[in-house]
N, C-alpha and C. Protein backbone atom coordinates (compact mmCIF):
# COMPACT_ATOMS: atom_id res chain seq x y z
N UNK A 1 177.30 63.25 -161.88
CA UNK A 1 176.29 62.33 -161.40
C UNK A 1 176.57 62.03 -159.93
N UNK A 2 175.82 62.61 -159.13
CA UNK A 2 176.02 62.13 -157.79
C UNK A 2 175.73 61.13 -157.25
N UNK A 3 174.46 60.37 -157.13
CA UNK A 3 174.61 58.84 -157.19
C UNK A 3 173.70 58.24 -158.48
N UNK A 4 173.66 57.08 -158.11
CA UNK A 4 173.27 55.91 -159.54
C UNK A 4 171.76 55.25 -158.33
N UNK A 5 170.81 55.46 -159.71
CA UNK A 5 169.52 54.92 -159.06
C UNK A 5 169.18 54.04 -160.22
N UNK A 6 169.07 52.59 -159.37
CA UNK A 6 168.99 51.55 -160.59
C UNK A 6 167.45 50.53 -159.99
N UNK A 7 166.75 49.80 -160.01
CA UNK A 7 165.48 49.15 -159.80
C UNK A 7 166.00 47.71 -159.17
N UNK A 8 165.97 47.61 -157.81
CA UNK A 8 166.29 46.39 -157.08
C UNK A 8 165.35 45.51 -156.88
N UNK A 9 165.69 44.25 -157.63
CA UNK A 9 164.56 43.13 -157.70
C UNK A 9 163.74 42.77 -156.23
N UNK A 10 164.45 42.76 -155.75
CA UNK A 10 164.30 42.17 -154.08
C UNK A 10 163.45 43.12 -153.34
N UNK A 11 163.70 44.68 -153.19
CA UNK A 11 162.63 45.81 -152.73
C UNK A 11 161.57 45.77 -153.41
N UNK A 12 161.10 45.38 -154.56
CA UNK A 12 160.03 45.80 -155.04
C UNK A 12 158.91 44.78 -154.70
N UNK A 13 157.58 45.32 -154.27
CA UNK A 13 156.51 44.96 -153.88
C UNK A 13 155.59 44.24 -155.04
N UNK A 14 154.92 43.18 -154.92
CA UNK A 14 153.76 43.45 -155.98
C UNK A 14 152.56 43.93 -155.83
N UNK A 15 152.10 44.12 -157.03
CA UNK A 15 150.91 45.06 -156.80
C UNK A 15 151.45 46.83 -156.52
N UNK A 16 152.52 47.05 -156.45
CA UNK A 16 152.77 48.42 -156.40
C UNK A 16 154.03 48.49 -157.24
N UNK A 17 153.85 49.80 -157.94
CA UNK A 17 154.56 51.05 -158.34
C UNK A 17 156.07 50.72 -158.17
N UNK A 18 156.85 50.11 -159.39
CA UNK A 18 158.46 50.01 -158.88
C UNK A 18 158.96 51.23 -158.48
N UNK A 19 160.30 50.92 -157.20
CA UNK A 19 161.29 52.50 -157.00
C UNK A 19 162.23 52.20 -157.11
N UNK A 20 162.87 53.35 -157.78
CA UNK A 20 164.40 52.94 -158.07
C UNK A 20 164.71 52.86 -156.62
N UNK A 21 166.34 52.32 -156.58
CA UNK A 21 166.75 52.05 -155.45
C UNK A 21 167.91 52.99 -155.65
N UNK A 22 168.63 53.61 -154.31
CA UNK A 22 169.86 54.03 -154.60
C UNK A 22 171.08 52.47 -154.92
N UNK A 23 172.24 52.95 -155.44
CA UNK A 23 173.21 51.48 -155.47
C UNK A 23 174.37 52.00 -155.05
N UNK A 24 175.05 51.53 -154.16
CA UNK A 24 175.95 51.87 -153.19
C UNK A 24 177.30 50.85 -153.73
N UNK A 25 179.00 51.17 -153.61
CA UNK A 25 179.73 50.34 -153.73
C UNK A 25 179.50 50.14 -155.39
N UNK A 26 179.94 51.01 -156.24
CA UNK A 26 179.68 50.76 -157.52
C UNK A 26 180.78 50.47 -158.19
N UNK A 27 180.80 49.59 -159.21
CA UNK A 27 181.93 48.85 -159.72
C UNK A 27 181.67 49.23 -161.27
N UNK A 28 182.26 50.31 -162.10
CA UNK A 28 182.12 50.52 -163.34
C UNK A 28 182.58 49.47 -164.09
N UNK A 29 181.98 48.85 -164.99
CA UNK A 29 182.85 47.79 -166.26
C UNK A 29 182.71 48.28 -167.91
N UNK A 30 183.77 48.01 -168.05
CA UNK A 30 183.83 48.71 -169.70
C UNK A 30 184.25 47.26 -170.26
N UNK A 31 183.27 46.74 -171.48
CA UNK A 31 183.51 45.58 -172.37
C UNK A 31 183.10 45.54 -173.37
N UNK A 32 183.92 44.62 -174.46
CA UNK A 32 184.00 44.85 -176.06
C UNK A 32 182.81 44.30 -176.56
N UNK A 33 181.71 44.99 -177.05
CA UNK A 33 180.54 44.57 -177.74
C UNK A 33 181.26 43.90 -178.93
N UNK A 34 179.82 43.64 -180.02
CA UNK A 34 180.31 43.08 -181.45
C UNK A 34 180.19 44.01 -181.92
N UNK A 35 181.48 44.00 -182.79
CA UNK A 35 182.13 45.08 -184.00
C UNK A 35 182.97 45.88 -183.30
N UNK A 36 183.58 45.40 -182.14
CA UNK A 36 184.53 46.38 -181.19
C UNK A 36 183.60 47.32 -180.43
N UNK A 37 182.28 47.62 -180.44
CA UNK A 37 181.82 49.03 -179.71
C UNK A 37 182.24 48.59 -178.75
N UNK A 38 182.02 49.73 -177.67
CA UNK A 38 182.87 49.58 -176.16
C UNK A 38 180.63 49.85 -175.81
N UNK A 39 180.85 48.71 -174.65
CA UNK A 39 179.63 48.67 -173.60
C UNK A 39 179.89 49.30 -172.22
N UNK A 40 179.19 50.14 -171.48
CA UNK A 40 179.37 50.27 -169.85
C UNK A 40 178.66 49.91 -169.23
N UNK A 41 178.64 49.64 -168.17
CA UNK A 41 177.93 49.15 -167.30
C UNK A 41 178.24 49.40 -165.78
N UNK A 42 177.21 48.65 -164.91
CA UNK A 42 177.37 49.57 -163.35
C UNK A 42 177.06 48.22 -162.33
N UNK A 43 177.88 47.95 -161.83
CA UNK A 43 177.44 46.84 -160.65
C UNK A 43 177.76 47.35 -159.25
N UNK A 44 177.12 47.28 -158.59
CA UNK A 44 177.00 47.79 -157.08
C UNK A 44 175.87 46.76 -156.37
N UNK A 45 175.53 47.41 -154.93
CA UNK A 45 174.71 47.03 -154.19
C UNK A 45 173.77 47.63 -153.72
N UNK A 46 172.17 46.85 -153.29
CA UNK A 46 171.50 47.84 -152.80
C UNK A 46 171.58 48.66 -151.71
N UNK A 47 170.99 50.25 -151.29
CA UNK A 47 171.54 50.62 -150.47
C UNK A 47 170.42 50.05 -148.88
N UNK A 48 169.28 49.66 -149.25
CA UNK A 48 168.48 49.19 -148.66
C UNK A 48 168.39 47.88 -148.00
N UNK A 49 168.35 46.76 -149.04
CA UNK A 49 168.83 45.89 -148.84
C UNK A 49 170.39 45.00 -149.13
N UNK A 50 171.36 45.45 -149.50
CA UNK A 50 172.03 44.72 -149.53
C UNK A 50 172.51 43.84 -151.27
N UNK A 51 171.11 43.63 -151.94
CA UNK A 51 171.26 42.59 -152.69
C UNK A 51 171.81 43.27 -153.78
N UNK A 52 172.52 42.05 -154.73
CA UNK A 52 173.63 42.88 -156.18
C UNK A 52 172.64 43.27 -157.16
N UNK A 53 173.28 44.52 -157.64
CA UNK A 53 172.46 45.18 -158.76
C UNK A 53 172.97 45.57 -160.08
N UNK A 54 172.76 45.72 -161.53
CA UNK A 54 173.34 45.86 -162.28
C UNK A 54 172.66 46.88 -163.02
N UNK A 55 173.48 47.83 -163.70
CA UNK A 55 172.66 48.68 -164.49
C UNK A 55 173.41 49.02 -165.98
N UNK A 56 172.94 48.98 -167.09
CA UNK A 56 173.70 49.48 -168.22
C UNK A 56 173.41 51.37 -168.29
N UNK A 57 175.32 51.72 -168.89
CA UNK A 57 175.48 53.30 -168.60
C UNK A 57 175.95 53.72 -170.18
N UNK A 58 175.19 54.81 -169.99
CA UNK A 58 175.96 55.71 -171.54
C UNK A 58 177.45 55.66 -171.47
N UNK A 59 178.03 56.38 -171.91
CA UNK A 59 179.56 56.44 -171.81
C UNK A 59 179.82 57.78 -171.14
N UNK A 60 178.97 58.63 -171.40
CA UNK A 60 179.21 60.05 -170.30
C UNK A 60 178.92 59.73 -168.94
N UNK A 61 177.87 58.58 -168.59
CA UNK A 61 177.39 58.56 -167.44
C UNK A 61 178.82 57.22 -166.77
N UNK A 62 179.28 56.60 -167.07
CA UNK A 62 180.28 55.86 -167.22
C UNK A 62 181.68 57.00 -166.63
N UNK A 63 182.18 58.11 -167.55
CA UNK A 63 183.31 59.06 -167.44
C UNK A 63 182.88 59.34 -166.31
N UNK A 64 181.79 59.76 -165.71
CA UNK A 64 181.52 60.32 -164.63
C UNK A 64 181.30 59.88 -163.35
N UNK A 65 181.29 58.51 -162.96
CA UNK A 65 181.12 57.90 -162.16
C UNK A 65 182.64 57.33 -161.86
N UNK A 66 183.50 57.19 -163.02
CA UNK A 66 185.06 56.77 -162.46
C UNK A 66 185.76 57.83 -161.54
């Protein structure tokens, strides 16, 4: 996975068409759902503006980004 394109609240217009955003500075987190499953997830920043972004990740897309 070369980069992570996640939907930044702050870029998006109304009245138009959401774009993903690229997310820059990405911070992988791995945490214990209920019943033990393991959750991933993706926090970074926009690369546009700046503002924090969060995205939930498979677990391959997770291996691959560490």
């Amino acid at each position: 996975m070369a980069e992570l394109k996640a939907l930044c609240m702050k870029c998006r217009q109304k009245g138009k068409e959401h774009q993903m955003q690229v997310m820059t500075d990405i911070n992988v987190l791995e945490k214990e759902g209920k019943g033990g499953a393991k959750k991933y997830s993706a926090k970074g920043k926009c690369a546009v503006c700046g503002t924090g972004m969060f995205k939930f990740l498979s677990k391959e897309d997770a291996a691959a980004l560490k």
